[in-house]
PDB file of N, CA and C in Angstrom:
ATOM      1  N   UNK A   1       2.379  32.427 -12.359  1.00  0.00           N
ATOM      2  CA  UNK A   1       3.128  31.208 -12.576  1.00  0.00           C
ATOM      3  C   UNK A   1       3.054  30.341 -11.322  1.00  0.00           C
ATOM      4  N   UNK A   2       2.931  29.319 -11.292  1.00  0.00           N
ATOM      5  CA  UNK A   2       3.197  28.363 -10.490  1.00  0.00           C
ATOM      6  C   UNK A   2       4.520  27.773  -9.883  1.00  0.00           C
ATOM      7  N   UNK A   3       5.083  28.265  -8.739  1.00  0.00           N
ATOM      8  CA  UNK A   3       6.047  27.483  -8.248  1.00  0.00           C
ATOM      9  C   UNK A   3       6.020  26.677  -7.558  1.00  0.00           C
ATOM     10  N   UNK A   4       6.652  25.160  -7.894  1.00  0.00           N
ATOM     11  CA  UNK A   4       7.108  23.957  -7.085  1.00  0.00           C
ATOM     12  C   UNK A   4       8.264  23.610  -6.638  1.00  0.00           C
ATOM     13  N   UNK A   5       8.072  23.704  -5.287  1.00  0.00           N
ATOM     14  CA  UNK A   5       9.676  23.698  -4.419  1.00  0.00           C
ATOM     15  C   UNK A   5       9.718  21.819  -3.629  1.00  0.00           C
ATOM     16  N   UNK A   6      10.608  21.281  -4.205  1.00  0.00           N
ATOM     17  CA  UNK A   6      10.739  20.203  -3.488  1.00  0.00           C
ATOM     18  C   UNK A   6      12.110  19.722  -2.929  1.00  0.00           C
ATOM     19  N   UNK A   7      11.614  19.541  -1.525  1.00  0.00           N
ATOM     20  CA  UNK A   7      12.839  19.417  -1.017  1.00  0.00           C
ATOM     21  C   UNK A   7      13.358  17.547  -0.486  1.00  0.00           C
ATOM     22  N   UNK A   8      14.461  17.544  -1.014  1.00  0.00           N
ATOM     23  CA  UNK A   8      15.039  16.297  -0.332  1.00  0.00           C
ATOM     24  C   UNK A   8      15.998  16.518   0.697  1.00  0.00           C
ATOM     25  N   UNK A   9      16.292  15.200   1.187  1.00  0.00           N
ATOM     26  CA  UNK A   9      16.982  15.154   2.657  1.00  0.00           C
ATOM     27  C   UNK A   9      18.528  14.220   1.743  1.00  0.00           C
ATOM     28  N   UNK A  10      19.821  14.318   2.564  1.00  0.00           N
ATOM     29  CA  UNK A  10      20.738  14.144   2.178  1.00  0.00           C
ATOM     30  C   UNK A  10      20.886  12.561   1.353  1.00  0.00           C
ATOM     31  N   UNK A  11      20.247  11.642   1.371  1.00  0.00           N
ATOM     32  CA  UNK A  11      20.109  10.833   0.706  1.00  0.00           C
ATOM     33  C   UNK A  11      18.948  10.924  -0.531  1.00  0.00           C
ATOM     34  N   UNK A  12      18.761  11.732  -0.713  1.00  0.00           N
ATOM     35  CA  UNK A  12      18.336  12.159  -2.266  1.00  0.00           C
ATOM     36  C   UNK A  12      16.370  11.595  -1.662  1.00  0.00           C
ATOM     37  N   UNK A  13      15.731  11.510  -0.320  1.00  0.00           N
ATOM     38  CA  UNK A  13      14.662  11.592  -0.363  1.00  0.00           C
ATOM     39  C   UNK A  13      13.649  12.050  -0.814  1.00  0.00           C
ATOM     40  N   UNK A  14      12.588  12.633  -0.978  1.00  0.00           N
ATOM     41  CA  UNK A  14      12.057  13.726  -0.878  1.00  0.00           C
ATOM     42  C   UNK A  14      11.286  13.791   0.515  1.00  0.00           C
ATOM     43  N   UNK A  15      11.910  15.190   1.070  1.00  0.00           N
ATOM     44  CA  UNK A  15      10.842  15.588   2.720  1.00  0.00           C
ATOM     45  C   UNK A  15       9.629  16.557   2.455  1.00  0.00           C
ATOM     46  N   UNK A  16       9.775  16.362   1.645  1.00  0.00           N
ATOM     47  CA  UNK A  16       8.387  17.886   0.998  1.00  0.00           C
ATOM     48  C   UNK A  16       8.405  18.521   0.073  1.00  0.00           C
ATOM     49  N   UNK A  17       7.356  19.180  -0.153  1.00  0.00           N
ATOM     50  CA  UNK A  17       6.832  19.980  -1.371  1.00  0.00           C
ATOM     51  C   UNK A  17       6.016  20.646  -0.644  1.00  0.00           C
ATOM     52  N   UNK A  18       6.340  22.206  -2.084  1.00  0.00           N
ATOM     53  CA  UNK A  18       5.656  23.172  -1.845  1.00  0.00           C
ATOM     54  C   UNK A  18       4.853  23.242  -3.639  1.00  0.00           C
ATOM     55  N   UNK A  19       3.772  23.792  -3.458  1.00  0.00           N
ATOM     56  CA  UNK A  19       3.029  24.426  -4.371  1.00  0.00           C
ATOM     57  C   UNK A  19       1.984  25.300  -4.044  1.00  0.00           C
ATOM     58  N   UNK A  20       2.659  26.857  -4.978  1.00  0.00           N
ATOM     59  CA  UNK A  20       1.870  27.668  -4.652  1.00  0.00           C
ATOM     60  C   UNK A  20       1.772  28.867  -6.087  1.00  0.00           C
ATOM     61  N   UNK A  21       0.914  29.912  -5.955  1.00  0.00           N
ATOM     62  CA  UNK A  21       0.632  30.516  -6.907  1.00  0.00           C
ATOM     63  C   UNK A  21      -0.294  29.715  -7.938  1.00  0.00           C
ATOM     64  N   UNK A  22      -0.526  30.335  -9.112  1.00  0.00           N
ATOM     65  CA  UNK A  22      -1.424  30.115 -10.124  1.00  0.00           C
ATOM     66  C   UNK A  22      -0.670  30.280 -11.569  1.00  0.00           C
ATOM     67  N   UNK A  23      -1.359  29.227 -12.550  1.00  0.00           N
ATOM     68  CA  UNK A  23      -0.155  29.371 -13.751  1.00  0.00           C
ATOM     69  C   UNK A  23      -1.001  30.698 -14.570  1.00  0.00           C
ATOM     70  N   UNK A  24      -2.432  30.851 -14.817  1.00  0.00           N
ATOM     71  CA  UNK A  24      -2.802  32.113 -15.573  1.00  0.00           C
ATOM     72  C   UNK A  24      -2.758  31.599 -17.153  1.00  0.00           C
ATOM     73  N   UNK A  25      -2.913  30.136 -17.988  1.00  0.00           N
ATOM     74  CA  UNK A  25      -2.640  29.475 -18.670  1.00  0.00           C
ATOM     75  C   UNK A  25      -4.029  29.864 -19.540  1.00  0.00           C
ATOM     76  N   UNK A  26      -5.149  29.784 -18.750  1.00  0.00           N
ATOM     77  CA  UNK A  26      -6.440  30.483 -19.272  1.00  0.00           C
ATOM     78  C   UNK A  26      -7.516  31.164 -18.103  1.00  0.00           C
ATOM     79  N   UNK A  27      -8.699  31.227 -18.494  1.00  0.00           N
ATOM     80  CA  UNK A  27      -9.747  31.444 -17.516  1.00  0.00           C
ATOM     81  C   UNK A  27      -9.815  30.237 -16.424  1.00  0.00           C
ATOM     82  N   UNK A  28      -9.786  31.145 -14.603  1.00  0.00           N
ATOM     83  CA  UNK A  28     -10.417  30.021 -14.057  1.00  0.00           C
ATOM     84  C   UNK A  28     -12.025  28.883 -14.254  1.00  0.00           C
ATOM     85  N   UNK A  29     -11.119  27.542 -13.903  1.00  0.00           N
ATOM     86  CA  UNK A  29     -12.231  26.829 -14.278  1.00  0.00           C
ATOM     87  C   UNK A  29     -11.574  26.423 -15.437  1.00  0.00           C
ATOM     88  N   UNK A  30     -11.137  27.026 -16.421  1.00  0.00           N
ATOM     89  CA  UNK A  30     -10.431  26.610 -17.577  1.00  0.00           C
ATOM     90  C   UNK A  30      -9.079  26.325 -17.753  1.00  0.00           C
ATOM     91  N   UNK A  31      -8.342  26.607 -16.758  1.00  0.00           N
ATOM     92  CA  UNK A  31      -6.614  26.530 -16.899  1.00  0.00           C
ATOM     93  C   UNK A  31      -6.226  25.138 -16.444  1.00  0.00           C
ATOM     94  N   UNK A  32      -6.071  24.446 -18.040  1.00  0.00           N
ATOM     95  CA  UNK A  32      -5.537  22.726 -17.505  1.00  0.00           C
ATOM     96  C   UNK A  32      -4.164  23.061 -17.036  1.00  0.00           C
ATOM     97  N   UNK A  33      -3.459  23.770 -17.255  1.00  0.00           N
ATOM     98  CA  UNK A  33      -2.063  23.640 -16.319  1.00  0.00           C
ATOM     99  C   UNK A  33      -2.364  23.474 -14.522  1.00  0.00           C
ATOM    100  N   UNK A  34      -3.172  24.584 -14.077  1.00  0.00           N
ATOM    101  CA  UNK A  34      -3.758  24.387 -12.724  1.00  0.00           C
ATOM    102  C   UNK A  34      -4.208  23.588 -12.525  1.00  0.00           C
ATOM    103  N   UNK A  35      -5.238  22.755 -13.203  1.00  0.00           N
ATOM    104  CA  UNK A  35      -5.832  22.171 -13.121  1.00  0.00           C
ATOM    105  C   UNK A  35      -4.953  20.148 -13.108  1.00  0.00           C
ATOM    106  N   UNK A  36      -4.273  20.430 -13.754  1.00  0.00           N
ATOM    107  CA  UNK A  36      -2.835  19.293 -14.055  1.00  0.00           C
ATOM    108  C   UNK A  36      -1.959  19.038 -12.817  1.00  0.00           C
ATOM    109  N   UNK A  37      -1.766  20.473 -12.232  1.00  0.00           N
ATOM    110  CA  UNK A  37      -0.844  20.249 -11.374  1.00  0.00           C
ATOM    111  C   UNK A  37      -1.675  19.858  -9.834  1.00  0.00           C
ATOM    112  N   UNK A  38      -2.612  20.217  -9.477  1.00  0.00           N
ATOM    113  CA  UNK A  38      -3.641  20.214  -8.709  1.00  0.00           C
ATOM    114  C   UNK A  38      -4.511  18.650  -8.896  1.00  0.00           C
ATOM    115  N   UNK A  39      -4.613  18.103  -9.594  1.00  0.00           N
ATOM    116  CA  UNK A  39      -4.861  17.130  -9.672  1.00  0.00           C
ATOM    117  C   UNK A  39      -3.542  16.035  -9.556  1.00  0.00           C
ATOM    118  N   UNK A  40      -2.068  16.034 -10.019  1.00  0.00           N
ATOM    119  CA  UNK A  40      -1.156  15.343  -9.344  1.00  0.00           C
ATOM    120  C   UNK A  40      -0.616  15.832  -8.211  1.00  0.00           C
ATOM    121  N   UNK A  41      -0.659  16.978  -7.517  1.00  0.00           N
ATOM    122  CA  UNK A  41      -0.212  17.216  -6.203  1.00  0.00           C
ATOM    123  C   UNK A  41      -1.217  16.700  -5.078  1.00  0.00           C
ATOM    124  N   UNK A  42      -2.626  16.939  -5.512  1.00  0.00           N
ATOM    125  CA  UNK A  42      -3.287  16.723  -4.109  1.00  0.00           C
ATOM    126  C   UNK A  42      -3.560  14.746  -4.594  1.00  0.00           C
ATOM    127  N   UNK A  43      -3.667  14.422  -6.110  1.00  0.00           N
ATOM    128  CA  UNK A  43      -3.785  13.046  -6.330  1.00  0.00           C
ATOM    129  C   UNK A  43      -2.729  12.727  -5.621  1.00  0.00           C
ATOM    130  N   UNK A  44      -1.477  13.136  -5.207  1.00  0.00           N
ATOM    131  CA  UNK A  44      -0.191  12.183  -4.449  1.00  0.00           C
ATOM    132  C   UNK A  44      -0.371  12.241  -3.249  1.00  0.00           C
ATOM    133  N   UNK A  45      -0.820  13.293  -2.751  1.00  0.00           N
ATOM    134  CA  UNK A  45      -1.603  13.349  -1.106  1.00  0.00           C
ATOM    135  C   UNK A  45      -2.271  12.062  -0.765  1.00  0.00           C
ATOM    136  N   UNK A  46      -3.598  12.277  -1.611  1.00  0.00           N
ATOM    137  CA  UNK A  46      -4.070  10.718  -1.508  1.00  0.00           C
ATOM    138  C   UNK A  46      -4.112   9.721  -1.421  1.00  0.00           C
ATOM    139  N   UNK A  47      -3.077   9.389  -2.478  1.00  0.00           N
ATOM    140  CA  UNK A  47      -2.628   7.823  -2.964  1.00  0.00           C
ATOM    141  C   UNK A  47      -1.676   7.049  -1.674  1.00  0.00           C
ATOM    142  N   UNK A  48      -0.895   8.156  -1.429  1.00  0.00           N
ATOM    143  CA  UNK A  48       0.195   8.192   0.126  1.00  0.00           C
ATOM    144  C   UNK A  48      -0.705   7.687   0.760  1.00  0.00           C
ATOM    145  N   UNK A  49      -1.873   8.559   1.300  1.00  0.00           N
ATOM    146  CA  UNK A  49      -2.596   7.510   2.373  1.00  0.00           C
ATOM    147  C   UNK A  49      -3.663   6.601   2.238  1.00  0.00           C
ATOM    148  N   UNK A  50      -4.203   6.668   0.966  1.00  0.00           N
ATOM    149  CA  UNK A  50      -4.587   5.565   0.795  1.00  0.00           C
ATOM    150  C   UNK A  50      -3.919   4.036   0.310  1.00  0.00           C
ATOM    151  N   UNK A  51      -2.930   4.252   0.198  1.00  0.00           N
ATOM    152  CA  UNK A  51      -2.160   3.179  -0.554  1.00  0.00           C
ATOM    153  C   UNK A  51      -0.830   2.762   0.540  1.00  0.00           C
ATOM    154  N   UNK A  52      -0.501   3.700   1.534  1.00  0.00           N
ATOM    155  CA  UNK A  52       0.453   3.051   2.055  1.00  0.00           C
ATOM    156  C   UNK A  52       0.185   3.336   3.918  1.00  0.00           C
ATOM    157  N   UNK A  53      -1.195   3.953   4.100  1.00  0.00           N
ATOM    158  CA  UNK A  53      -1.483   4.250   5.276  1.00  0.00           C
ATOM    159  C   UNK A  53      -1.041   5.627   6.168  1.00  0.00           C
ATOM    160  N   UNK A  54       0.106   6.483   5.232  1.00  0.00           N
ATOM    161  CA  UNK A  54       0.343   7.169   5.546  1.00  0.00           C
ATOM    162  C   UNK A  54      -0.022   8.701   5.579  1.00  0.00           C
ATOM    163  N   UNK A  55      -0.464   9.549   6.787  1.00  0.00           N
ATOM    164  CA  UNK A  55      -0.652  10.832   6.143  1.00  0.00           C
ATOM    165  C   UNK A  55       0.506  11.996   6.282  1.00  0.00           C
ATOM    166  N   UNK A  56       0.528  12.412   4.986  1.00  0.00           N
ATOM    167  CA  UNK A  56       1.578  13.520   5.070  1.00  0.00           C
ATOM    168  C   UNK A  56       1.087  14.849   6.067  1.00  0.00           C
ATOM    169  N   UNK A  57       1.815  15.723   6.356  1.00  0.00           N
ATOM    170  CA  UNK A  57       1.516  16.438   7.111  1.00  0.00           C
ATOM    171  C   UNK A  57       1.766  17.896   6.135  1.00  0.00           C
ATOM    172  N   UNK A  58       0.188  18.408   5.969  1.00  0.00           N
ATOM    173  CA  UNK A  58      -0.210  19.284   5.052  1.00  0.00           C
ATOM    174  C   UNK A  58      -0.654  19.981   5.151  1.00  0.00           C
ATOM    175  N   UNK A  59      -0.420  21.544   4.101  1.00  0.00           N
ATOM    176  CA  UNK A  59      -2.006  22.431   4.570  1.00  0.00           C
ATOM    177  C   UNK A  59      -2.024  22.874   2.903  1.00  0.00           C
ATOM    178  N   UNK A  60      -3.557  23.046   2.890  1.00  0.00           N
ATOM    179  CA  UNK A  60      -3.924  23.762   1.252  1.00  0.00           C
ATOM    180  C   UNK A  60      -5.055  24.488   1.692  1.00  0.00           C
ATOM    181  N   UNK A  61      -4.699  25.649   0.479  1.00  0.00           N
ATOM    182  CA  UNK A  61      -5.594  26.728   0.661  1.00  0.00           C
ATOM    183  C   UNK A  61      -5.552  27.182  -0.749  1.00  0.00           C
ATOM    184  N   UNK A  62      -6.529  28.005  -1.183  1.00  0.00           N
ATOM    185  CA  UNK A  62      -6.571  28.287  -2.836  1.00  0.00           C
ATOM    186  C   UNK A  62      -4.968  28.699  -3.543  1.00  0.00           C
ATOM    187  N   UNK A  63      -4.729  27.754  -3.999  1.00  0.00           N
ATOM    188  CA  UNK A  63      -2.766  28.384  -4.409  1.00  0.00           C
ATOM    189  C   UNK A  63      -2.295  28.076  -4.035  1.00  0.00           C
ATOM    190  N   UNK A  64      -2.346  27.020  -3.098  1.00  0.00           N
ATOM    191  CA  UNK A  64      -1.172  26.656  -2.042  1.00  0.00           C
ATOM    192  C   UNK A  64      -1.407  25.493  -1.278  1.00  0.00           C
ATOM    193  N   UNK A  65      -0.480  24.480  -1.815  1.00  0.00           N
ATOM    194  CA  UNK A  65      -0.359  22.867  -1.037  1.00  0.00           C
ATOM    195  C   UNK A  65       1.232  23.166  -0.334  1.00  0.00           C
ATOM    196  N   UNK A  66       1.385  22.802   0.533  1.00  0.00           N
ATOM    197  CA  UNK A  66       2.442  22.400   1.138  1.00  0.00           C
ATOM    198  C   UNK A  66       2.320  21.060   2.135  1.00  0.00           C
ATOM    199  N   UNK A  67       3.308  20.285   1.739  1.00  0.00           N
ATOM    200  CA  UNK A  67       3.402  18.718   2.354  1.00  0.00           C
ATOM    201  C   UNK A  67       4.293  18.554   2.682  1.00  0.00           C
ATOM    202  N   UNK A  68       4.676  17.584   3.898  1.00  0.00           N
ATOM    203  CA  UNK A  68       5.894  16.421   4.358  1.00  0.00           C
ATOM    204  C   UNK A  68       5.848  15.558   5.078  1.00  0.00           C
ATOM    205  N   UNK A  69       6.876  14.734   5.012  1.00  0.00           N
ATOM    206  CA  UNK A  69       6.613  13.360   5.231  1.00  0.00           C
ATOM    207  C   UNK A  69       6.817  13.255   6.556  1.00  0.00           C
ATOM    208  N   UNK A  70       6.331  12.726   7.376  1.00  0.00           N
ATOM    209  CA  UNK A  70       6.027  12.812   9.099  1.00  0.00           C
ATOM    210  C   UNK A  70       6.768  11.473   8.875  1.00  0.00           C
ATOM    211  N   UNK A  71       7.755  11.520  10.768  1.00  0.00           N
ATOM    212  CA  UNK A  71       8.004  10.104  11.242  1.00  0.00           C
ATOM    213  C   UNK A  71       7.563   8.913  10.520  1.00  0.00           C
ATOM    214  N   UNK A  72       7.816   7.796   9.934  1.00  0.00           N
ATOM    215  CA  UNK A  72       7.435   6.858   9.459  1.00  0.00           C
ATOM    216  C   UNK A  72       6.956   5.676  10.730  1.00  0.00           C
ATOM    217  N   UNK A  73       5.828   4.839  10.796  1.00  0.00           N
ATOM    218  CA  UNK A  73       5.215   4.177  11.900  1.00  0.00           C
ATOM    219  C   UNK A  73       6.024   2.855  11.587  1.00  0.00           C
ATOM    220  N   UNK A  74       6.691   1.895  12.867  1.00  0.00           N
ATOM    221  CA  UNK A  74       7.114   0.546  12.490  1.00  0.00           C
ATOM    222  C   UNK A  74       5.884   0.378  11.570  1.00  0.00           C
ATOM    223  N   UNK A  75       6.592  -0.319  10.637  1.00  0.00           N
ATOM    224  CA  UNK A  75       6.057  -1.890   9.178  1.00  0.00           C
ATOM    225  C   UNK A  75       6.028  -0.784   8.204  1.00  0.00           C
ATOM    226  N   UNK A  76       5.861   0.520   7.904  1.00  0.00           N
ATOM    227  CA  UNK A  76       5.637   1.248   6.701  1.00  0.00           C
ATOM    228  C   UNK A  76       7.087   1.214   6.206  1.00  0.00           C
ATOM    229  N   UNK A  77       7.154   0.917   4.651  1.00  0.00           N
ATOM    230  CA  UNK A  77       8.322   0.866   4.091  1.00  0.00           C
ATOM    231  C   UNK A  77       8.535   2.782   3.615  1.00  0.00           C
ATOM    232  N   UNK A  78       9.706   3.010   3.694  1.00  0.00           N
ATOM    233  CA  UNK A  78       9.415   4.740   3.136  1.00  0.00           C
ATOM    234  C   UNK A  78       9.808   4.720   1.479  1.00  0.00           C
ATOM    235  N   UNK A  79      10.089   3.454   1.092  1.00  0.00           N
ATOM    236  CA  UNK A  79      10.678   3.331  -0.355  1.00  0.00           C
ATOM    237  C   UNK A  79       8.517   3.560  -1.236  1.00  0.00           C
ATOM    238  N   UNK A  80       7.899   2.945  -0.233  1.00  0.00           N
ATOM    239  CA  UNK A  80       6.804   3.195  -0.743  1.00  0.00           C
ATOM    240  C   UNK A  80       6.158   4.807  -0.988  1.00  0.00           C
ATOM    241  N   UNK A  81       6.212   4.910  -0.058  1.00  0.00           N
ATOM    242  CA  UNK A  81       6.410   6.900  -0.113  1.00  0.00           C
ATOM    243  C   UNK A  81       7.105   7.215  -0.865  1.00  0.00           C
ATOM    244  N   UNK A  82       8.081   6.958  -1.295  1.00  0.00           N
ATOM    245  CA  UNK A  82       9.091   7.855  -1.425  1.00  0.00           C
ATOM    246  C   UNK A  82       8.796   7.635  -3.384  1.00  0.00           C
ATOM    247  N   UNK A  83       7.881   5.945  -3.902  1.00  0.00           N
ATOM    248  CA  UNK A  83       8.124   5.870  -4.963  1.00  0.00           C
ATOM    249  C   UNK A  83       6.941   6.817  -5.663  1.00  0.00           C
ATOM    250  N   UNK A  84       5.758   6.825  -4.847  1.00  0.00           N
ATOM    251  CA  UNK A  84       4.828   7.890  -5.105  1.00  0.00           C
ATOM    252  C   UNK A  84       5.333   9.244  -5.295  1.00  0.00           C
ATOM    253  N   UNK A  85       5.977  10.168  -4.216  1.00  0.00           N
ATOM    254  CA  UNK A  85       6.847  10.759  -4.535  1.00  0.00           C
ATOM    255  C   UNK A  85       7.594  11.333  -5.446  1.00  0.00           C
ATOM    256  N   UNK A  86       8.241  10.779  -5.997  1.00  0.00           N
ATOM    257  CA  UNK A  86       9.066  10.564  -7.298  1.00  0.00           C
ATOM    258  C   UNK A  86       8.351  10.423  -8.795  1.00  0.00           C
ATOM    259  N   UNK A  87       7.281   9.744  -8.333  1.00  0.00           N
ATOM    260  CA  UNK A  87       6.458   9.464  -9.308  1.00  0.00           C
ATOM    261  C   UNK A  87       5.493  11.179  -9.773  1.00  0.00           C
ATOM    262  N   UNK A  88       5.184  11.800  -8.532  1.00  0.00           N
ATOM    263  CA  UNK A  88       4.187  13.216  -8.763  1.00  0.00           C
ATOM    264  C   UNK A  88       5.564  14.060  -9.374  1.00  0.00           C
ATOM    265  N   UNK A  89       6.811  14.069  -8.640  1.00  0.00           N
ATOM    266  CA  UNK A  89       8.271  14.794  -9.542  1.00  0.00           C
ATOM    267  C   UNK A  89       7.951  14.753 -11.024  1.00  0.00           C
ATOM    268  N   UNK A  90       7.832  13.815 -11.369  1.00  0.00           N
ATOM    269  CA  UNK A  90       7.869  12.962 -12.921  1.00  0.00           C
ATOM    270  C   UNK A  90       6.882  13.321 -13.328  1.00  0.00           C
ATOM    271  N   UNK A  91       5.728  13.881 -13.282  1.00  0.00           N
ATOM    272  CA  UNK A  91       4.687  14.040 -13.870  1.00  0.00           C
ATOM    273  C   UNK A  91       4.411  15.624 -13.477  1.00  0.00           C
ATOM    274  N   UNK A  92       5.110  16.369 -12.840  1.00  0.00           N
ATOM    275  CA  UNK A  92       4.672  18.081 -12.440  1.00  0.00           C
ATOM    276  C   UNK A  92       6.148  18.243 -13.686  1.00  0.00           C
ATOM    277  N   UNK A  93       7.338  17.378 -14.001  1.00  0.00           N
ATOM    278  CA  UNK A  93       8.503  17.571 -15.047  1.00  0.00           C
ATOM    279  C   UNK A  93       7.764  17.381 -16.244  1.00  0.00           C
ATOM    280  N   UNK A  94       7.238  16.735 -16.391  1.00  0.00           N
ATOM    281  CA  UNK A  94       6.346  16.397 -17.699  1.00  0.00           C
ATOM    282  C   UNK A  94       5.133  17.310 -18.014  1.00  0.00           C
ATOM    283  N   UNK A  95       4.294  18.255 -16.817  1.00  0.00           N
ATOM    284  CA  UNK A  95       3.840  18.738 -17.434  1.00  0.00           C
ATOM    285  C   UNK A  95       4.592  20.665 -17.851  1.00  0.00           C
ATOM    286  N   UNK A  96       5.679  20.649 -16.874  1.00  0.00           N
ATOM    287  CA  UNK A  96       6.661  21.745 -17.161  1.00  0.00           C
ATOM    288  C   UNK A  96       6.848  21.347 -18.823  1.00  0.00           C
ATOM    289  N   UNK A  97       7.690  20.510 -19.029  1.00  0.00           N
ATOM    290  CA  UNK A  97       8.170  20.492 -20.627  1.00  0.00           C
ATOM    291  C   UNK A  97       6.962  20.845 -21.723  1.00  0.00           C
ATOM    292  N   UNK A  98       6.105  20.451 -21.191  1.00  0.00           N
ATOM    293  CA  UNK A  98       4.659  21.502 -22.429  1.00  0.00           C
ATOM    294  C   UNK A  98       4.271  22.584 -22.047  1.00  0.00           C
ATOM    295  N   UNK A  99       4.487  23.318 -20.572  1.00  0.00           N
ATOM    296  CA  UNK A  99       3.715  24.099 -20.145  1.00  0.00           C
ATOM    297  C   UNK A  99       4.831  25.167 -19.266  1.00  0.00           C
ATOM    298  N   UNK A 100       5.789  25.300 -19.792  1.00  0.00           N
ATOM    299  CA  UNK A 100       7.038  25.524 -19.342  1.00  0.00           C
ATOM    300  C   UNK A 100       7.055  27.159 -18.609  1.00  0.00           C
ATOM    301  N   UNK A 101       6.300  28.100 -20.039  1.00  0.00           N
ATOM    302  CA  UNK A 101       5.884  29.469 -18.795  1.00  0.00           C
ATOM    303  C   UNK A 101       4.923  29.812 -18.041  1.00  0.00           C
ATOM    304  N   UNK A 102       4.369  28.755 -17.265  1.00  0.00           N
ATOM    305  CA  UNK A 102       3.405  28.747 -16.455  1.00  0.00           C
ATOM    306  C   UNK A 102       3.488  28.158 -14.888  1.00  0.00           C
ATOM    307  N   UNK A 103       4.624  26.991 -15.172  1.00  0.00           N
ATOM    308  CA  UNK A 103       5.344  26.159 -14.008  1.00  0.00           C
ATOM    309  C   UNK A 103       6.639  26.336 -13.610  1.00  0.00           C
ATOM    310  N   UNK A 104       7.360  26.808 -13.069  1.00  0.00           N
ATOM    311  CA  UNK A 104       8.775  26.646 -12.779  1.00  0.00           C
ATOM    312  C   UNK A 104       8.649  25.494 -11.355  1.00  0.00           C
ATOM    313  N   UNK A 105      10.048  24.539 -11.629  1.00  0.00           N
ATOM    314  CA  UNK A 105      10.306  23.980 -10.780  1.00  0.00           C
ATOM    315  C   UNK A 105      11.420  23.554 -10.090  1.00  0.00           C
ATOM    316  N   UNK A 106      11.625  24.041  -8.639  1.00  0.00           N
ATOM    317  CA  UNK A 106      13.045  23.543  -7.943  1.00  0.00           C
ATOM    318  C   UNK A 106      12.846  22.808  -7.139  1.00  0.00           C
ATOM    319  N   UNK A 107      14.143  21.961  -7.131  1.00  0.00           N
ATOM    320  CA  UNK A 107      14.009  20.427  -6.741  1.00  0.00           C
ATOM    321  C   UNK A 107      15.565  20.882  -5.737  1.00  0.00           C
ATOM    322  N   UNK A 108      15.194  21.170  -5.068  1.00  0.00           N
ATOM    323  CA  UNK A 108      16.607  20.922  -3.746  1.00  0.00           C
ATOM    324  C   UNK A 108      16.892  19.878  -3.366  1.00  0.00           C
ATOM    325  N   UNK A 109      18.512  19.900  -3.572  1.00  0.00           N
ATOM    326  CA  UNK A 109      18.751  18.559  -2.940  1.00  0.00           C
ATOM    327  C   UNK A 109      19.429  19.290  -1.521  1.00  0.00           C
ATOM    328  N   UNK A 110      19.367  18.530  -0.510  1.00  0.00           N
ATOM    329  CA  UNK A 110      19.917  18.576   0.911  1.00  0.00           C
ATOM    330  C   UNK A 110      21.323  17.783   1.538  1.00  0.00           C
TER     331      UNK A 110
END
């Protein structure tokens, strides 16, 4: 199964995410759940720095992304981060509700 741990900071941010393990949904190469979640976790990696200049501070290894959001640089808005963010939440929830014993997900608030 796949667990996603995301953590926010006392104003309901998000400071990070974890993803790790494997959902086992089918054969590798074949498991769209892995393949779903792996494509919006490391797609939000991306988009962060390509879209708002920012890089999260990360490591991935087969099974395992872990990210967070580093110091913000004067002029970067963090509402921009933060809407990407929110946005990969919304779409790792969406693919839980079809794919529900394969993903578990906790969302800490701080």
């Amino acid at each position: 199964m796949i667990q996603v741990k995301i953590e926010r900071n006392k104003d309901g941010s998000i400071r990070s995410f974890t993803v790790k393990g494997h959902a086992f949904y089918a054969d590798p190469g074949k498991d769209i759940v892995c393949a779903g979640v792996s494509a919006v976790t490391v797609g939000t990696v991306n988009a962060i720095e390509a879209l708002t200049g920012v890089e999260l501070v990360n490591r991935m290894e087969d099974g395992f992304l872990q990210a967070s959001v580093p110091d913000l640089p004067m002029g970067i808005k963090p509402e921009q981060v933060q809407l990407l963010l929110e946005s990969m939440a919304v779409m790792l929830r969406t693919i839980q509700e079809s794919y529900g014993d394969y993903i578990a997900i906790r969302d800490a608030r701080r």
